[in-house]
N, C-alpha and C. Protein backbone atom coordinates (compact mmCIF):
# COMPACT_ATOMS: atom_id res chain seq x y z
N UNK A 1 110.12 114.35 170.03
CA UNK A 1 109.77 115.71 169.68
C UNK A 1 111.00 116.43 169.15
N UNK A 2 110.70 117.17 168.22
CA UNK A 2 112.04 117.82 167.44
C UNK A 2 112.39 118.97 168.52
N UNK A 3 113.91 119.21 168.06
CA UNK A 3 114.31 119.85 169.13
C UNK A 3 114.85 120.98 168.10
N UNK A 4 115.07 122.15 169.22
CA UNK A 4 115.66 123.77 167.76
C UNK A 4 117.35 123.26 166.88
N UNK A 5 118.17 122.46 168.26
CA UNK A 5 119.20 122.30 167.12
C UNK A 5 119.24 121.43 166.21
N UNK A 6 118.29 120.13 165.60
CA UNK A 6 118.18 119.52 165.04
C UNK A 6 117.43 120.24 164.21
N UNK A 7 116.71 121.36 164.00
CA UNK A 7 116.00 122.14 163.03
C UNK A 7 117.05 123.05 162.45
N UNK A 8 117.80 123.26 163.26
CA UNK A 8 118.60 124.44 162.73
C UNK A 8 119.83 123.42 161.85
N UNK A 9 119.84 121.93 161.90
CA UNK A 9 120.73 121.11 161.37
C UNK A 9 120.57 120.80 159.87
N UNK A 10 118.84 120.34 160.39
CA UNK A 10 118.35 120.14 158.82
C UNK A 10 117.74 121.32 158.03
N UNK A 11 117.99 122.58 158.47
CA UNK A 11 118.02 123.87 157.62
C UNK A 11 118.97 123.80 156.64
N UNK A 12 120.17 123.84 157.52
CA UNK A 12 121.88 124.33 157.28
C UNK A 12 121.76 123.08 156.24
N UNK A 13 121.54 121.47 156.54
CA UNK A 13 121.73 120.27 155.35
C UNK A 13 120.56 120.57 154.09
N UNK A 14 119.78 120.97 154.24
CA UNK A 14 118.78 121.46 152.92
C UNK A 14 119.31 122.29 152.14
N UNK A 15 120.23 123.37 152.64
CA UNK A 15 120.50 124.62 151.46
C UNK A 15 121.47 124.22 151.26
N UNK A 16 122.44 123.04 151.94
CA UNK A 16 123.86 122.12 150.78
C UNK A 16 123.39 121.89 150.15
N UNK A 17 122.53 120.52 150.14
CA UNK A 17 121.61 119.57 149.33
C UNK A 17 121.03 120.33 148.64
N UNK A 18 120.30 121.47 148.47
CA UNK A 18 119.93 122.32 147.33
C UNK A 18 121.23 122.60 146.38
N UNK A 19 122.33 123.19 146.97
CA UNK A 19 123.18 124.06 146.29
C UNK A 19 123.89 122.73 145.38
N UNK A 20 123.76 121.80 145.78
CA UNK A 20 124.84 120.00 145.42
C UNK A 20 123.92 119.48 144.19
N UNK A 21 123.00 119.41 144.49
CA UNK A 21 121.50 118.95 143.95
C UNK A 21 121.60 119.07 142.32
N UNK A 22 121.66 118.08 141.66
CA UNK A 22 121.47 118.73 139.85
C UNK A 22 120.20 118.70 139.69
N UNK A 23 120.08 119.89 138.54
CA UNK A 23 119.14 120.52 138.36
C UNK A 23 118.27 119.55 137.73
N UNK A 24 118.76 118.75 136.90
CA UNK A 24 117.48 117.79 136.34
C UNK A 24 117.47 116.39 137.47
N UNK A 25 116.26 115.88 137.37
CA UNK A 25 116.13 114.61 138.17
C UNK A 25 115.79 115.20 139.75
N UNK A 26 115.31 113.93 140.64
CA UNK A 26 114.46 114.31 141.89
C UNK A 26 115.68 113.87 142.81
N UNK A 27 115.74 114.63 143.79
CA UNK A 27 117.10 113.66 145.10
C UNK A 27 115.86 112.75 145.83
N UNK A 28 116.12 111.70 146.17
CA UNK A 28 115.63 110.51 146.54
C UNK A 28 116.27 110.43 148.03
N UNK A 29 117.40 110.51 148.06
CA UNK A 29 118.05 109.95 149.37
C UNK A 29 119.23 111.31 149.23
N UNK A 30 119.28 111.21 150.85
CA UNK A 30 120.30 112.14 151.47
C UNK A 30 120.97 111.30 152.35
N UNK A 31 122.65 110.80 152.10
CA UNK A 31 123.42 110.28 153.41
C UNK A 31 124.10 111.30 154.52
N UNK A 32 123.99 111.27 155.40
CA UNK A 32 124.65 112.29 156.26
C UNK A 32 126.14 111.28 157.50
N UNK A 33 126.93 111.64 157.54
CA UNK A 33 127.70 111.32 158.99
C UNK A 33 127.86 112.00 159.88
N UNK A 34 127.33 111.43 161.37
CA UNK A 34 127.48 112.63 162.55
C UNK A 34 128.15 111.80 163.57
N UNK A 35 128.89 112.78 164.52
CA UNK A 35 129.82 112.58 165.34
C UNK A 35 129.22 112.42 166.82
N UNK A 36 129.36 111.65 167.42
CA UNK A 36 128.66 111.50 168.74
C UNK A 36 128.79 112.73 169.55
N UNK A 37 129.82 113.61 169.34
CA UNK A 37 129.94 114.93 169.86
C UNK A 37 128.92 116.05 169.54
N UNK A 38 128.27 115.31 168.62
CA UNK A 38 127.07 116.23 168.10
C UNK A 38 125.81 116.62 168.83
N UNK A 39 125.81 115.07 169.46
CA UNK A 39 124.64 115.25 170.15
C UNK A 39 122.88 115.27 169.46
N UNK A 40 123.71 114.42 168.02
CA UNK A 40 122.06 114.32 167.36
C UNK A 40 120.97 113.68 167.67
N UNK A 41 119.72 113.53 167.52
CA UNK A 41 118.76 112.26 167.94
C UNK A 41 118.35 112.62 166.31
N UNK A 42 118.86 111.31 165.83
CA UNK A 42 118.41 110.95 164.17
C UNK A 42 116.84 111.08 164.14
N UNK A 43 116.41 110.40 164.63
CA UNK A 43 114.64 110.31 164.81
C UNK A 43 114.05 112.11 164.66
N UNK A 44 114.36 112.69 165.36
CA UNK A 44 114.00 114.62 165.61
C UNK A 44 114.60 114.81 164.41
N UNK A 45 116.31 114.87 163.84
CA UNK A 45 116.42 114.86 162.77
C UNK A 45 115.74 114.41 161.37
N UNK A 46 114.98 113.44 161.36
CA UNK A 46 114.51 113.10 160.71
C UNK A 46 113.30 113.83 160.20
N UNK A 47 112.43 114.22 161.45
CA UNK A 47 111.28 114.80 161.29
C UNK A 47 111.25 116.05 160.78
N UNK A 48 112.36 116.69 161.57
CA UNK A 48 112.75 118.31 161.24
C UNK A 48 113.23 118.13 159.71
N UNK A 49 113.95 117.54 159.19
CA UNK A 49 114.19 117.08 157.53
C UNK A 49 112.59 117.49 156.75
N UNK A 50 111.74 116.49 157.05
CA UNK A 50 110.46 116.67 156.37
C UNK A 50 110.02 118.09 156.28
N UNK A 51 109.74 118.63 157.68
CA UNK A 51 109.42 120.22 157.92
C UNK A 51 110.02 120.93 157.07
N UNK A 52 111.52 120.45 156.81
CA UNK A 52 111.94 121.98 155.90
C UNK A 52 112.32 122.10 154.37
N UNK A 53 112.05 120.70 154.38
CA UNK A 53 111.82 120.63 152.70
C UNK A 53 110.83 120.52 151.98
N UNK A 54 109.39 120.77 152.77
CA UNK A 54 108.11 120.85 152.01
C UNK A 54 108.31 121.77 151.26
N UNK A 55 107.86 122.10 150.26
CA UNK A 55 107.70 122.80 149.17
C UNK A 55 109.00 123.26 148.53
N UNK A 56 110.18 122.68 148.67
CA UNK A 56 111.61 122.29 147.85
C UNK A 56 111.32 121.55 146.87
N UNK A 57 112.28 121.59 146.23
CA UNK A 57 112.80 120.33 144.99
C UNK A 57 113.02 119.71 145.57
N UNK A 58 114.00 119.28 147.09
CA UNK A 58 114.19 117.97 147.43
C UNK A 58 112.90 117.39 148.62
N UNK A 59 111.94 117.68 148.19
CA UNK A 59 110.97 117.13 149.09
C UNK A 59 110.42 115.69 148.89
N UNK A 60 110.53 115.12 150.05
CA UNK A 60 109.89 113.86 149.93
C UNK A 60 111.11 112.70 149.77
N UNK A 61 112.28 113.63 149.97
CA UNK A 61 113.59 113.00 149.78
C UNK A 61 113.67 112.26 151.41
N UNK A 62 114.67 111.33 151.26
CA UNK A 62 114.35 110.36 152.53
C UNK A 62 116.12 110.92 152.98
N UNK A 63 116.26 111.51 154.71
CA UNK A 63 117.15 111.23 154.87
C UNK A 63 117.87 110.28 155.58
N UNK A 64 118.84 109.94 155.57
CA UNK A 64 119.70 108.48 156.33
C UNK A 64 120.68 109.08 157.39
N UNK A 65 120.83 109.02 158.27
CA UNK A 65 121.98 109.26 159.04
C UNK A 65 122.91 108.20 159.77
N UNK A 66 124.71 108.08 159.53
CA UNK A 66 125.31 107.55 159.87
C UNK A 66 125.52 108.31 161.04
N UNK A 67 125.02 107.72 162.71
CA UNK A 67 125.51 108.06 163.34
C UNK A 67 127.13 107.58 164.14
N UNK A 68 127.96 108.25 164.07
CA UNK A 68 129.23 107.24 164.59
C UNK A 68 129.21 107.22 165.84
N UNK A 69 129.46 105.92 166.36
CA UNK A 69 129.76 105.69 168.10
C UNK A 69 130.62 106.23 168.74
N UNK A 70 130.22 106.54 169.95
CA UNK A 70 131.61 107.04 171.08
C UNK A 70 132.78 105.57 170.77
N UNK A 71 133.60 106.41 170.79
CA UNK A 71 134.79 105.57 171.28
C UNK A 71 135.32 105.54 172.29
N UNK A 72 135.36 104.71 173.21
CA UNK A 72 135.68 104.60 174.61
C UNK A 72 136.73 103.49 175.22
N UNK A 73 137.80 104.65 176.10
CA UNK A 73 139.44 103.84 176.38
C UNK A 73 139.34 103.98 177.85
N UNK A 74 139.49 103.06 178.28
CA UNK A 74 139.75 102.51 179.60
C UNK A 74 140.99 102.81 179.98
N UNK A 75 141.49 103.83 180.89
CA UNK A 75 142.91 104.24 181.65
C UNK A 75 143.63 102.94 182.63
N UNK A 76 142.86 102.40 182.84
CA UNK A 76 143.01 100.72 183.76
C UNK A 76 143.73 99.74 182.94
N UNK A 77 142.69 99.36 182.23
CA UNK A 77 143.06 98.41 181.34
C UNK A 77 143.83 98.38 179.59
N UNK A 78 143.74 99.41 179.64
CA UNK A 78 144.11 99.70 178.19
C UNK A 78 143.22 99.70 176.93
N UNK A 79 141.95 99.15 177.10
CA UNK A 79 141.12 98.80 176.25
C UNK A 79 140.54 100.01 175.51
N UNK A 80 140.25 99.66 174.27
CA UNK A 80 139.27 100.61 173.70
C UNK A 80 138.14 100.13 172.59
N UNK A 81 137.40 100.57 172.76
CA UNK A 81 136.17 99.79 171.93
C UNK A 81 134.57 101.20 172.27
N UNK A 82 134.12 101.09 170.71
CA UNK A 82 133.05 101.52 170.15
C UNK A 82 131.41 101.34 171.48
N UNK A 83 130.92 102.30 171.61
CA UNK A 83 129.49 102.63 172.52
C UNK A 83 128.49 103.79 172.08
N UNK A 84 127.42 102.90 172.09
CA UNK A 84 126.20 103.94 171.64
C UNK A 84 126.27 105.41 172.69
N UNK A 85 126.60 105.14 173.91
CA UNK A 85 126.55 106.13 175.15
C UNK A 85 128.30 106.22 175.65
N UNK A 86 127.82 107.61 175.96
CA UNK A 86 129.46 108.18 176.56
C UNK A 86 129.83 107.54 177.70
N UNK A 87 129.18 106.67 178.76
CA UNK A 87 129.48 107.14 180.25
C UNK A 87 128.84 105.54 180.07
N UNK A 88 130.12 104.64 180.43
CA UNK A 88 129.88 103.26 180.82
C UNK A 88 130.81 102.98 181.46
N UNK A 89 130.86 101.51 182.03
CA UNK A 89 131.98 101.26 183.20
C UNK A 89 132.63 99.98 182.35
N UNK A 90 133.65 99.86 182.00
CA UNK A 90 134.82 98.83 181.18
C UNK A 90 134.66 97.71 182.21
N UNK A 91 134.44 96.60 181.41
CA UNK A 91 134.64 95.08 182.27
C UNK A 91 135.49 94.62 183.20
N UNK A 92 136.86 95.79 183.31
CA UNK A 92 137.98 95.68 184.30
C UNK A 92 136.98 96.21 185.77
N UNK A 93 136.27 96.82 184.99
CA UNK A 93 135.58 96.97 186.60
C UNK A 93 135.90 98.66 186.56
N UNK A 94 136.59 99.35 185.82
CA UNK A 94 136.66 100.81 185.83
C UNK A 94 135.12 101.53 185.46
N UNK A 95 135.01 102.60 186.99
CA UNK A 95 133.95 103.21 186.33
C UNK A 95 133.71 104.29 185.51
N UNK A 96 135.21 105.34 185.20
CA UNK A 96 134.96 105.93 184.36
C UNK A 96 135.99 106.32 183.23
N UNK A 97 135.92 104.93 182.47
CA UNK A 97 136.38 105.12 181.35
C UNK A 97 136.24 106.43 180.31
N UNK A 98 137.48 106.79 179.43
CA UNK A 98 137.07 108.30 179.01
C UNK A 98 136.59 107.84 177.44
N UNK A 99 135.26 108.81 177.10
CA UNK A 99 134.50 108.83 175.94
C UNK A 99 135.30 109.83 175.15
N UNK A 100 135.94 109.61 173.90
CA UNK A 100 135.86 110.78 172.75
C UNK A 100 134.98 110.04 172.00
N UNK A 101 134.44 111.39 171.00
CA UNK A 101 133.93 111.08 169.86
C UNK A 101 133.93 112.38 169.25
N UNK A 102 134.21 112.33 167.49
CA UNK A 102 134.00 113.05 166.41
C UNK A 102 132.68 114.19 166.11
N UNK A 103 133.12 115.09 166.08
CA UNK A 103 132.57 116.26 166.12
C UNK A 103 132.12 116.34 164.69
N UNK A 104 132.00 115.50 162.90
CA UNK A 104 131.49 115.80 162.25
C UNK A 104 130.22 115.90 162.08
N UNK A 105 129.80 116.47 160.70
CA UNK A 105 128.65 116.54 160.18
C UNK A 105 128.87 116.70 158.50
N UNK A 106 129.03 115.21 158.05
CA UNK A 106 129.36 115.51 156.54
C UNK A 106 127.93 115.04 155.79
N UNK A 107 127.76 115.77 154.70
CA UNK A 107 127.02 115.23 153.81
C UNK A 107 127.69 114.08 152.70
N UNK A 108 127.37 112.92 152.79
CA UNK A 108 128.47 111.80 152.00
C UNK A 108 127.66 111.78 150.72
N UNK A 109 126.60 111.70 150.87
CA UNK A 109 125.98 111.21 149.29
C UNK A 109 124.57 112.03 148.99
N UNK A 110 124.11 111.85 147.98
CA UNK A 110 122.76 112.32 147.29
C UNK A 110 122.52 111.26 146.34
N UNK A 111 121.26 110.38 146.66
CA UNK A 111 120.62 109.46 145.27
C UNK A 111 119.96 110.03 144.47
N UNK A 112 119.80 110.09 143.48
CA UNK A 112 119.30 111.08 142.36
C UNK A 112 118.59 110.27 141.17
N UNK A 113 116.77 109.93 140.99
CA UNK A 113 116.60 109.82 140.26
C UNK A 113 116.37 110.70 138.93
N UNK A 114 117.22 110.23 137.80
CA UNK A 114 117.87 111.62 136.69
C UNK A 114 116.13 111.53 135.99
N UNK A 115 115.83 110.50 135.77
CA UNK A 115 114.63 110.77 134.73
C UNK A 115 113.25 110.88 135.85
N UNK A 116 113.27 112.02 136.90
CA UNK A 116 112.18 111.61 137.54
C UNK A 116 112.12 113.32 136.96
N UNK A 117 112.84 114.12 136.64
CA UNK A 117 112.55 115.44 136.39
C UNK A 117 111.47 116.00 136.08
């Protein structure tokens, strides 16, 4: 189920993607990168995307999201290595290894068919 900040995400990414958008030809694809600090669920994102570009120029446009993994360093062992989830326990047997992750939200690309105008 979509949630308000994932609506209020793919608002804020529609009126880039409008403003980026050339005027001739249809946008096809939208790439996005988000930061595990974000706290996105791509799936709600996704849906909320559809909702707010009905009756846009970029409607029917498909979006993609790169979500990036926590990165997670073990104070024990020294280790560090990539996790879908913040809060896991490192193979040294530590249970709480510390999670950062990246706070972006970039728009990387727009596919653009030119002769679909």
């Amino acid at each position: 189920m979509p949630h308000v900040h994932e609506f209020s995400i793919a608002q804020a990414l529609a009126g880039q993607v409008l403003r980026y958008a050339p005027a001739a030809g249809r946008v096809r694809e939208v790439r996005i990168r988000v930061g595990a600090l974000r706290g996105i669920e791509p799936e709600s994102l996704g849906m909320c995307w559809e909702a707010v570009t009905i009756g846009t120029p970029i409607a029917g446009s498909v979006l993609r999201v790169d979500l990036r993994p926590w990165s997670i360093h073990c104070p024990t062992c020294d280790r560090t290595w990539d996790s879908a989830v913040p809060f896991v326990t490192c193979t040294c047997g530590e249970p709480e290894p510390l999670p950062q992750g990246g706070d972006e939200l970039d728009l990387v690309s727009l596919t653009v068919d030119e002769d679909a105008a």
